[in-house]
C-alpha atoms as a PDB file:
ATOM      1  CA  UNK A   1     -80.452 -37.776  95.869  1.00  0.00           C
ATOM      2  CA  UNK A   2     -83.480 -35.671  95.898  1.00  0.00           C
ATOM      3  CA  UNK A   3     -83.483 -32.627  93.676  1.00  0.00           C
ATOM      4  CA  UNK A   4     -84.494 -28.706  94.034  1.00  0.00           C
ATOM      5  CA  UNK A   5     -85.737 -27.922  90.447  1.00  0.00           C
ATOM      6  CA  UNK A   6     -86.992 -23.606  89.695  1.00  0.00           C
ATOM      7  CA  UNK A   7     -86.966 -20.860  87.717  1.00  0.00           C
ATOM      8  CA  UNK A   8     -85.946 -17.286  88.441  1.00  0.00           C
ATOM      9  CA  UNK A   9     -86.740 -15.032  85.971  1.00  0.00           C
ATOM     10  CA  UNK A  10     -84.465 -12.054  85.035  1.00  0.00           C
ATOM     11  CA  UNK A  11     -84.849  -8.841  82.511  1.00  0.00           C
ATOM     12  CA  UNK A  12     -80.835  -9.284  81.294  1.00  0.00           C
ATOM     13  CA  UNK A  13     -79.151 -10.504  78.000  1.00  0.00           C
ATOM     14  CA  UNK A  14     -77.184 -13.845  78.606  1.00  0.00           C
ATOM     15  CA  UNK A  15     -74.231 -12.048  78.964  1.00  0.00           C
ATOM     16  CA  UNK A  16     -75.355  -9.700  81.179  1.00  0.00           C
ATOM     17  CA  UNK A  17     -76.944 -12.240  83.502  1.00  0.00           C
ATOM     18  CA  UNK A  18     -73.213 -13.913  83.591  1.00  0.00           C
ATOM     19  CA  UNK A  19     -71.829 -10.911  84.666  1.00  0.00           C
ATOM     20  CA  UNK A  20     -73.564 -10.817  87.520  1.00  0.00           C
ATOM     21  CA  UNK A  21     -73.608 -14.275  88.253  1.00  0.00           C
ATOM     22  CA  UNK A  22     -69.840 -14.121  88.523  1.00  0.00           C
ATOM     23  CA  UNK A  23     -70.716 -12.973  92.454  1.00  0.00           C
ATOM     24  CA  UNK A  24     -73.287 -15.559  93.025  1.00  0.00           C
ATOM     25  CA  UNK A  25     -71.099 -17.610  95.361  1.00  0.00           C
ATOM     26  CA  UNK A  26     -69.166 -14.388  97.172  1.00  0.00           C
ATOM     27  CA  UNK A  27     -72.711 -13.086  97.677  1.00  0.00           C
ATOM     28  CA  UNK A  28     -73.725 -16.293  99.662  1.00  0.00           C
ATOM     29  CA  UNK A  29     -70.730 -16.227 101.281  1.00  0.00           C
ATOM     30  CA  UNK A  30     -71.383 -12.643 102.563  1.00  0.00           C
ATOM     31  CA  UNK A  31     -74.775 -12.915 103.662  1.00  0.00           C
ATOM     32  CA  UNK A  32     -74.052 -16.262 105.731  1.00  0.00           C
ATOM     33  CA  UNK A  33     -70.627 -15.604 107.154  1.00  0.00           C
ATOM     34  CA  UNK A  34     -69.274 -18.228 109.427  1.00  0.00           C
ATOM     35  CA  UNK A  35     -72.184 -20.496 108.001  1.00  0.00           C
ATOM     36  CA  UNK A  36     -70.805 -21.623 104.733  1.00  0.00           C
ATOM     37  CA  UNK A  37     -67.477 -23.252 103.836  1.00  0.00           C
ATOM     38  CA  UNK A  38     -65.978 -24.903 101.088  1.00  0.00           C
ATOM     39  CA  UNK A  39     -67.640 -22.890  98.125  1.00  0.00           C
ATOM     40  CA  UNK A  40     -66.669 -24.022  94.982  1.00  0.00           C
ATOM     41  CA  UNK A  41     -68.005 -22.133  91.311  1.00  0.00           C
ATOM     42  CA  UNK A  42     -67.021 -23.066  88.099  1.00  0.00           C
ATOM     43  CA  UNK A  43     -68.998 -22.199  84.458  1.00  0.00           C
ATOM     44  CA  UNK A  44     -69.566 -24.818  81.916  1.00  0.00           C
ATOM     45  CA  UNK A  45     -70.660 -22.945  78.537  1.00  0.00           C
ATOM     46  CA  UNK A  46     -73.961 -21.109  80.630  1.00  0.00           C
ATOM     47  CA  UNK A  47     -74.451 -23.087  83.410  1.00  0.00           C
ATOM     48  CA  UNK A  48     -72.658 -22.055  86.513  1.00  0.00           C
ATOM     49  CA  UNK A  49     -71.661 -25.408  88.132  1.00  0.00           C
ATOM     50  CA  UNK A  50     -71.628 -24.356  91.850  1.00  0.00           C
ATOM     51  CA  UNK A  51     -71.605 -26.289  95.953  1.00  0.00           C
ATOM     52  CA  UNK A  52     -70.770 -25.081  99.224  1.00  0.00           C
ATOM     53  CA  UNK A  53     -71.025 -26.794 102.660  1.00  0.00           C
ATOM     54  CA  UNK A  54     -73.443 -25.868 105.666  1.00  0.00           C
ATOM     55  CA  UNK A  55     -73.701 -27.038 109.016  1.00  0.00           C
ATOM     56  CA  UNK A  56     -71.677 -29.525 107.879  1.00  0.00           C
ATOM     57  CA  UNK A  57     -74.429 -30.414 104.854  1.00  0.00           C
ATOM     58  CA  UNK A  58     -73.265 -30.281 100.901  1.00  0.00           C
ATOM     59  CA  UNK A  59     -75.406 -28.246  98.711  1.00  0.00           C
ATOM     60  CA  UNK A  60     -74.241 -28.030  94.905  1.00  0.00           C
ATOM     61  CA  UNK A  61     -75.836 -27.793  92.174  1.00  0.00           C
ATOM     62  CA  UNK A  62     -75.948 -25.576  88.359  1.00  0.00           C
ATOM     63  CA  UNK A  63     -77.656 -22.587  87.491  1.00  0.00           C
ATOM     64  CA  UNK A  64     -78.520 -22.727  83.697  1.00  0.00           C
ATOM     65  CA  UNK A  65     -78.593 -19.433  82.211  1.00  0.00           C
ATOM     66  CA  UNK A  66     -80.736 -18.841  79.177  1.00  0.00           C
ATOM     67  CA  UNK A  67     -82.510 -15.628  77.748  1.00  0.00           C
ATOM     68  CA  UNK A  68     -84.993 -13.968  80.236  1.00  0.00           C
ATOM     69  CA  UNK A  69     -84.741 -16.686  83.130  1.00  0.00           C
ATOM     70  CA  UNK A  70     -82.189 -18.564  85.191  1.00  0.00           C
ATOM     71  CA  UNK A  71     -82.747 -22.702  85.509  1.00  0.00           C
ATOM     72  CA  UNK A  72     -81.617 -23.528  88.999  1.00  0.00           C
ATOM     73  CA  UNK A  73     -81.125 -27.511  89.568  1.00  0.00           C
ATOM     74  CA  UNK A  74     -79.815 -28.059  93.243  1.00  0.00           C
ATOM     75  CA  UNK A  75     -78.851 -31.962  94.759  1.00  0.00           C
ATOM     76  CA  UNK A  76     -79.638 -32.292  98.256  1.00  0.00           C
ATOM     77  CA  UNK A  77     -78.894 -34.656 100.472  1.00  0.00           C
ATOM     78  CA  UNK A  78     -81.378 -36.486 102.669  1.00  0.00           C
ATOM     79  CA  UNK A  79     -80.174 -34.979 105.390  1.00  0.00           C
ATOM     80  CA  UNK A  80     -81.519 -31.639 103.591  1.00  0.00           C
ATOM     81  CA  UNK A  81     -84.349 -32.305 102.864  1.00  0.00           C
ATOM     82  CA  UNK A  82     -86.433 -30.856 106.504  1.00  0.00           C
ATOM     83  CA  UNK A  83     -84.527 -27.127 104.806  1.00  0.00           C
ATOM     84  CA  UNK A  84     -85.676 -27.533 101.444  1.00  0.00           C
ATOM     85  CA  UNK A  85     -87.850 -24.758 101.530  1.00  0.00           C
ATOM     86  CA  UNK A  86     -85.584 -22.518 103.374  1.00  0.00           C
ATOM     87  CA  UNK A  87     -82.466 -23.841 100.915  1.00  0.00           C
ATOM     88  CA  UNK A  88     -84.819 -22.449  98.035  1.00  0.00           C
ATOM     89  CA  UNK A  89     -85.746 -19.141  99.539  1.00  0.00           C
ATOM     90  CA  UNK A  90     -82.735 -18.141 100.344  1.00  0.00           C
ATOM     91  CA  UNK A  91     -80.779 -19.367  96.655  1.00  0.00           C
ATOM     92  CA  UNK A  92     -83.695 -17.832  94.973  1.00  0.00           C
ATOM     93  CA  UNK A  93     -83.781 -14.359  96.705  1.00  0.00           C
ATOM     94  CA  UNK A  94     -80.171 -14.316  96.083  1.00  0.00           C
ATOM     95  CA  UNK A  95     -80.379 -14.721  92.541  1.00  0.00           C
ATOM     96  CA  UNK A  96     -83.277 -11.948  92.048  1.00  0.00           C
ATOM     97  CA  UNK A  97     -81.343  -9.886  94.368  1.00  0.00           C
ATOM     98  CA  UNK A  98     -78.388 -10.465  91.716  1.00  0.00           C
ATOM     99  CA  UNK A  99     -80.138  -9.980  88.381  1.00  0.00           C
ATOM    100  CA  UNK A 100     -81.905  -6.539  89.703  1.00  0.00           C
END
């Protein structure tokens, strides 16, 4: 399955960055009401295990959260892969939106 692999840098402590993490999903789920189904987020130590469905398309994937950035690894599906850029945009202007 091809991968999504970036960094999004952030000003916060771990902890911190966690904190506001804890919306990550809820804020998706806002901004593309209707669009987005099935969200699932779970933390493993510092990596936020996340995955939601769109247009009938599974996204999931883990943010890794370390001091001073955020380590986003996201599995597409094939199917995916003609929205990768958009898929990126939008998860990455969610988390900077997040960590402001």
């Amino acid at each position: 399955m091809p991968k999504l692999n970036f960094e999004v840098p952030h000003p916060l402590s771990v902890e911190d960055a966690k904190s506001k993490l804890q919306r990550f999903v809820e804020a998706l789920q806002s901004r593309f009401q209707g669009q987005i189904s099935e969200l699932e987020q779970t933390w493993e130590g510092n990596d936020l295990v996340f995955g939601f469905k769109t247009f009938g398309i599974k996204i999931a994937g883990t943010i890794g959260v370390q001091e001073g950035k955020l380590l986003v690894d996201v599995e597409l599906p094939f199917s995916a892969m003609m929205f990768k850029g958009k898929i990126e945009s939008e998860i990455r202007g969610q988390l900077e939106k997040q960590m402001a």
